[in-house]
Protein backbone atom coordinates (compact mmCIF):
# COMPACT_ATOMS: atom_id res chain seq x y z
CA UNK A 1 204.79 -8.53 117.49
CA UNK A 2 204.32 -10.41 120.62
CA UNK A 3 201.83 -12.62 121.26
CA UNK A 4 200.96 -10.97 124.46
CA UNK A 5 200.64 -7.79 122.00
CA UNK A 6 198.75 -9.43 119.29
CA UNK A 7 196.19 -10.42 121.67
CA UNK A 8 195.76 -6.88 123.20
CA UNK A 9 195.67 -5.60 119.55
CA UNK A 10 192.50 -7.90 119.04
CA UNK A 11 190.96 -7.20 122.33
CA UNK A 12 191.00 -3.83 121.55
CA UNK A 13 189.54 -4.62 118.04
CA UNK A 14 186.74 -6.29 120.00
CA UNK A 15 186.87 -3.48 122.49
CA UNK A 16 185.55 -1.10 119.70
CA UNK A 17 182.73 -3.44 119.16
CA UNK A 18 181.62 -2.10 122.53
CA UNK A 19 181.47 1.27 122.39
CA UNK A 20 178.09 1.95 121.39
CA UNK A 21 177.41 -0.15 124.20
CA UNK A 22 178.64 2.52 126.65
CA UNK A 23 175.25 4.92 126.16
CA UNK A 24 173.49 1.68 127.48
CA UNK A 25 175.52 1.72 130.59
CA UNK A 26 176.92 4.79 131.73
CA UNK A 27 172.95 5.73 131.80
CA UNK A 28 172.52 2.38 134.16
CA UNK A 29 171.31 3.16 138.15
CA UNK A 30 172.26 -0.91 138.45
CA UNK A 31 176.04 -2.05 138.66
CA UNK A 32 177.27 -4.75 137.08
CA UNK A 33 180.78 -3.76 138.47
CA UNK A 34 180.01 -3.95 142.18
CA UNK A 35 180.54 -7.13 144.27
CA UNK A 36 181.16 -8.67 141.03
CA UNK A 37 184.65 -10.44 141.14
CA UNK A 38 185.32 -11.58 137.53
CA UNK A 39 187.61 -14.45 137.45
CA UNK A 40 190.79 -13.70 134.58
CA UNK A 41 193.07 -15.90 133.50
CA UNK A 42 196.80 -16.10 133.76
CA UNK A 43 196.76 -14.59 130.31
CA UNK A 44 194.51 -11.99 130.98
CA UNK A 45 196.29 -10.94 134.05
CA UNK A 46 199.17 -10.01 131.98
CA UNK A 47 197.58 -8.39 129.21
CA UNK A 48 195.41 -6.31 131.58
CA UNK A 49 199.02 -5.38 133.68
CA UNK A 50 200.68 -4.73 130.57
CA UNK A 51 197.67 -2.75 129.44
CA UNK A 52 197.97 -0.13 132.60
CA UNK A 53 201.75 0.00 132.11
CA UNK A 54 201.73 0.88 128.84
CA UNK A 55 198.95 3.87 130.10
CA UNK A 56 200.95 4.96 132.92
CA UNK A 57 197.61 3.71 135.18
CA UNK A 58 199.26 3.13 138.78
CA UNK A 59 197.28 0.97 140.44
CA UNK A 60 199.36 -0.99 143.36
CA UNK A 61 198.26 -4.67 143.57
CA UNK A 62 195.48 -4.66 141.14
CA UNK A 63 194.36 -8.30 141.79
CA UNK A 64 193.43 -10.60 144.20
CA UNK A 65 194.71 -14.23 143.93
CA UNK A 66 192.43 -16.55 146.14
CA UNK A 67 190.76 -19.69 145.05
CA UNK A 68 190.72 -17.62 141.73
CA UNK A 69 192.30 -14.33 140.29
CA UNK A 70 190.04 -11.83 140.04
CA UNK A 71 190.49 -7.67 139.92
CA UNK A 72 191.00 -6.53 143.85
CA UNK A 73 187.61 -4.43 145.03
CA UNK A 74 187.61 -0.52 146.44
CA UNK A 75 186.79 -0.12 150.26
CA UNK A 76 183.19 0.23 149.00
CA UNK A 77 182.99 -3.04 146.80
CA UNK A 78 183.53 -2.00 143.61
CA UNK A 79 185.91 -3.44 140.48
CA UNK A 80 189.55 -1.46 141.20
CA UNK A 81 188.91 -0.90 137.34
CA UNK A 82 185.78 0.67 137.65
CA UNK A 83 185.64 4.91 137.23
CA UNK A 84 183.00 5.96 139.15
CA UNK A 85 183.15 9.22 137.64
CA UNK A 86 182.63 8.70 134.75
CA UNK A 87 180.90 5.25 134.80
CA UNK A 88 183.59 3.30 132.52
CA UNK A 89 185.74 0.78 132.96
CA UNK A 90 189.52 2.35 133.16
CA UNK A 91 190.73 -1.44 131.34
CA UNK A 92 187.97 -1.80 128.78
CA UNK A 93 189.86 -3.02 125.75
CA UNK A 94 191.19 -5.34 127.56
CA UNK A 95 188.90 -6.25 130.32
CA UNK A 96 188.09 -9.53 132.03
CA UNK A 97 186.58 -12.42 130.09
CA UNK A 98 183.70 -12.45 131.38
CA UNK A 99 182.99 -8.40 131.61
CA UNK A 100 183.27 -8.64 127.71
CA UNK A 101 180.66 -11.71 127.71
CA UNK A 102 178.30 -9.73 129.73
CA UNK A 103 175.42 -9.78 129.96
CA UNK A 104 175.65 -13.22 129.00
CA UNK A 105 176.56 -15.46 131.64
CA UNK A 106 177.07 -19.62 131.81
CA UNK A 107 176.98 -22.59 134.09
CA UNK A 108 178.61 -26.10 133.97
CA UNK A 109 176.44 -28.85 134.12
CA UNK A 110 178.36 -32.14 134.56
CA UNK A 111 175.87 -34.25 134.82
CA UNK A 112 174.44 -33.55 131.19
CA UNK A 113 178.27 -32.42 129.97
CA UNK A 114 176.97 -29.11 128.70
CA UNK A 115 177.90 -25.88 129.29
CA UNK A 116 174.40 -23.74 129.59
CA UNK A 117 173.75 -20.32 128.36
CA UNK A 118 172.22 -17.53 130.02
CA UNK A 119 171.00 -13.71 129.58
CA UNK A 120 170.60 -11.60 132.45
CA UNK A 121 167.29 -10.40 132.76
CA UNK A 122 166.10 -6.98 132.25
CA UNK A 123 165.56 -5.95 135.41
CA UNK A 124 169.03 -6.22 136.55
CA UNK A 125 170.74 -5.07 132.97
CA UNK A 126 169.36 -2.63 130.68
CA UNK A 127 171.81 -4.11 128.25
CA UNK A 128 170.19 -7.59 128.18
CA UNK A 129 166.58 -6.07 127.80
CA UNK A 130 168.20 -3.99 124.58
CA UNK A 131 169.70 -7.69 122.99
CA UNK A 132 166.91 -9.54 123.98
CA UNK A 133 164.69 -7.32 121.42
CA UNK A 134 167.36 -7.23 118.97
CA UNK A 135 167.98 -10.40 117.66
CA UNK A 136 170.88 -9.93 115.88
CA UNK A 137 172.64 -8.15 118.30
CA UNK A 138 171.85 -10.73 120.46
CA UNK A 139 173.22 -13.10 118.21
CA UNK A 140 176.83 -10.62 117.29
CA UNK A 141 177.32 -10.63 121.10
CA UNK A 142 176.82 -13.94 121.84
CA UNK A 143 179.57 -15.37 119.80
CA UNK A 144 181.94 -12.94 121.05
CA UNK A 145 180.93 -14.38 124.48
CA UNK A 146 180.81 -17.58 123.67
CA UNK A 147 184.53 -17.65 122.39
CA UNK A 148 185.52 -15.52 125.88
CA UNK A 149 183.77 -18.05 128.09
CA UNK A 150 185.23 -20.88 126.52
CA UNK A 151 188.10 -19.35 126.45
CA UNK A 152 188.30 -18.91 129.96
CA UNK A 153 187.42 -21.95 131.69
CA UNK A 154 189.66 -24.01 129.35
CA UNK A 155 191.91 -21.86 131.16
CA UNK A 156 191.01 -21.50 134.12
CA UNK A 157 192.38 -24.47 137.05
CA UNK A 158 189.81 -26.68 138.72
CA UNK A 159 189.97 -24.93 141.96
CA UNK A 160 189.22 -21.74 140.12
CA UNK A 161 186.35 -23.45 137.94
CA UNK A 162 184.51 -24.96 140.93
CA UNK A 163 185.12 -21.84 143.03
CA UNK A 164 183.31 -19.69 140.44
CA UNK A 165 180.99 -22.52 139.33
CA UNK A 166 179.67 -22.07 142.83
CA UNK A 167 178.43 -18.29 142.59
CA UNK A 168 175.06 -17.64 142.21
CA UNK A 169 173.96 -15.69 138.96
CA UNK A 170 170.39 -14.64 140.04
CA UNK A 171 167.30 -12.94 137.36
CA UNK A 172 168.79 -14.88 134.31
CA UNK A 173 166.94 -17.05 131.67
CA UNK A 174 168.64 -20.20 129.63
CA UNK A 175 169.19 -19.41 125.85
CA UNK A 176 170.76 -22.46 124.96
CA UNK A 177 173.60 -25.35 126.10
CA UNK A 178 175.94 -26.86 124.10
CA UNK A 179 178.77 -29.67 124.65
CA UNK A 180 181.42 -29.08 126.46
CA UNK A 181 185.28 -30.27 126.07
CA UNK A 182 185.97 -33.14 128.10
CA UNK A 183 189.35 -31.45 129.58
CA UNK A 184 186.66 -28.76 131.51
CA UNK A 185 184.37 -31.16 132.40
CA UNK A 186 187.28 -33.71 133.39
CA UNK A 187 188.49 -30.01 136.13
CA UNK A 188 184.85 -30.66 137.94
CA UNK A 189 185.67 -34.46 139.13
C-alpha cells in the first residue's frame, strides 16, 4: 500500500470519528465553509485529488495556489467542496487540515514561541458550544486537531504560514498554548 493510500485509509478512519458530528452541522444556519479558504498542504492536495479520482468527482481546477493552496471558491464564496444540498462536505474523509481541526483554531506567537489554542465561540459554531459542555469530547477532538495543525504548518512554507498567520479568526476564546518546534517558528523570521 502506498503511502499516499495509507494516509487516506487513516483519514478516513478519522473521518468516521466525524460523523455524528454531521447532525450538529447540517442543522447549522452559520457556515463555516463560506469565505473560509483552508490552507492544505502539498500532501493533502494529493490525497484530496486522488480522493475525487478515485470517486469519479469532476471538479476542473479544484484549488487555488496563491500565497497558499487552498480549495478554489464557487461564484458565491463558498468551499468548491462544499454540497449545498445537502450541507456536507463532498471530500470529508479526506478534507483539509484544518476543516478536520475545526472548530478549534490556532495562532503563532513568536514572541513567546508558542503556538496558542483556540475554540470558536458559540455564537458562530454550534459545534464549539456542544464541546465546550462536553469535556471529553472536547478533549477527543482536540488531539485530533492538535496533531492536524501541527501537522500542517510543519508543512506548510513561510510564505504560506505568514499569509494565513495573518487572517483574522474572530468570536474565539484561548484554551491553552504550548511550545512550538523551532523549524515553524524559525518560517516567521
Amino acid at each position: 500500500m502506498s503511502r499516499s493510500s495509507r494516509s487516506v485509509c487513516h483519514m478516513q478512519a478519522q473521518g468516521e470519528r466525524q460523523k455524528n458530528f454531521f447532525d450538529i452541522c447540517g442543522s447549522c444556519k452559520i457556515n463555516c465553509c463560506w469565505d473560509a479558504r483552508p490552507p492544505i498542504t502539498l500532501e493533502r492536495e494529493k490525497i484530496i485529488t486522488e480522493y475525487l479520482k478515485a470517486h469519479g468527482i469532476s471538479i476542473d481546477n479544484p484549488f487555488v495556489h496563491s500565497e497558499y493552496t487552498y480549495p478554489r471558491e464557487t461564484a458565491d464564496g463558498y468551499c468548491i467542496f462544499y454540497d449545498r444540498a445537502t450541507r456536507r462536505c463532498i471530500v470529508h474523509p479526506v478534507k483539509p487540515e484544518t476543516c478536520v481541526a475545526g472548530p478549534i483554531t490556532f495562532d503563532i506567537n513568536a514572541k513567546t514561541g508558542k503556538i496558542e489554542w483556540y475554540l470558536k465561540m458559540e455564537k458562530i459554531c454550534t459545534l464549539a458550544g456542544v464541546m465546550y459542555r462536553d469535556k471529553a469530547l472536547l478533549e477527543k477532538h482536540f488531539e485530533i486537531a492538535r496533531s492536524e495543525i501541527l501537522h500542517l504548518v510543519r508543512k506548510l512554507s513561510p510564505e504560506a504560514l505568514k499569509t494565513i498567520l495573518k487572517r483574522e479568526e474572530p468570536d474565539t476564546f484561548k484554551i491553552g498554548e504550548e511550545n512550538v518546534d523551532l523549524a515553524v517558528l524559525n518560517k516567521l523570521l
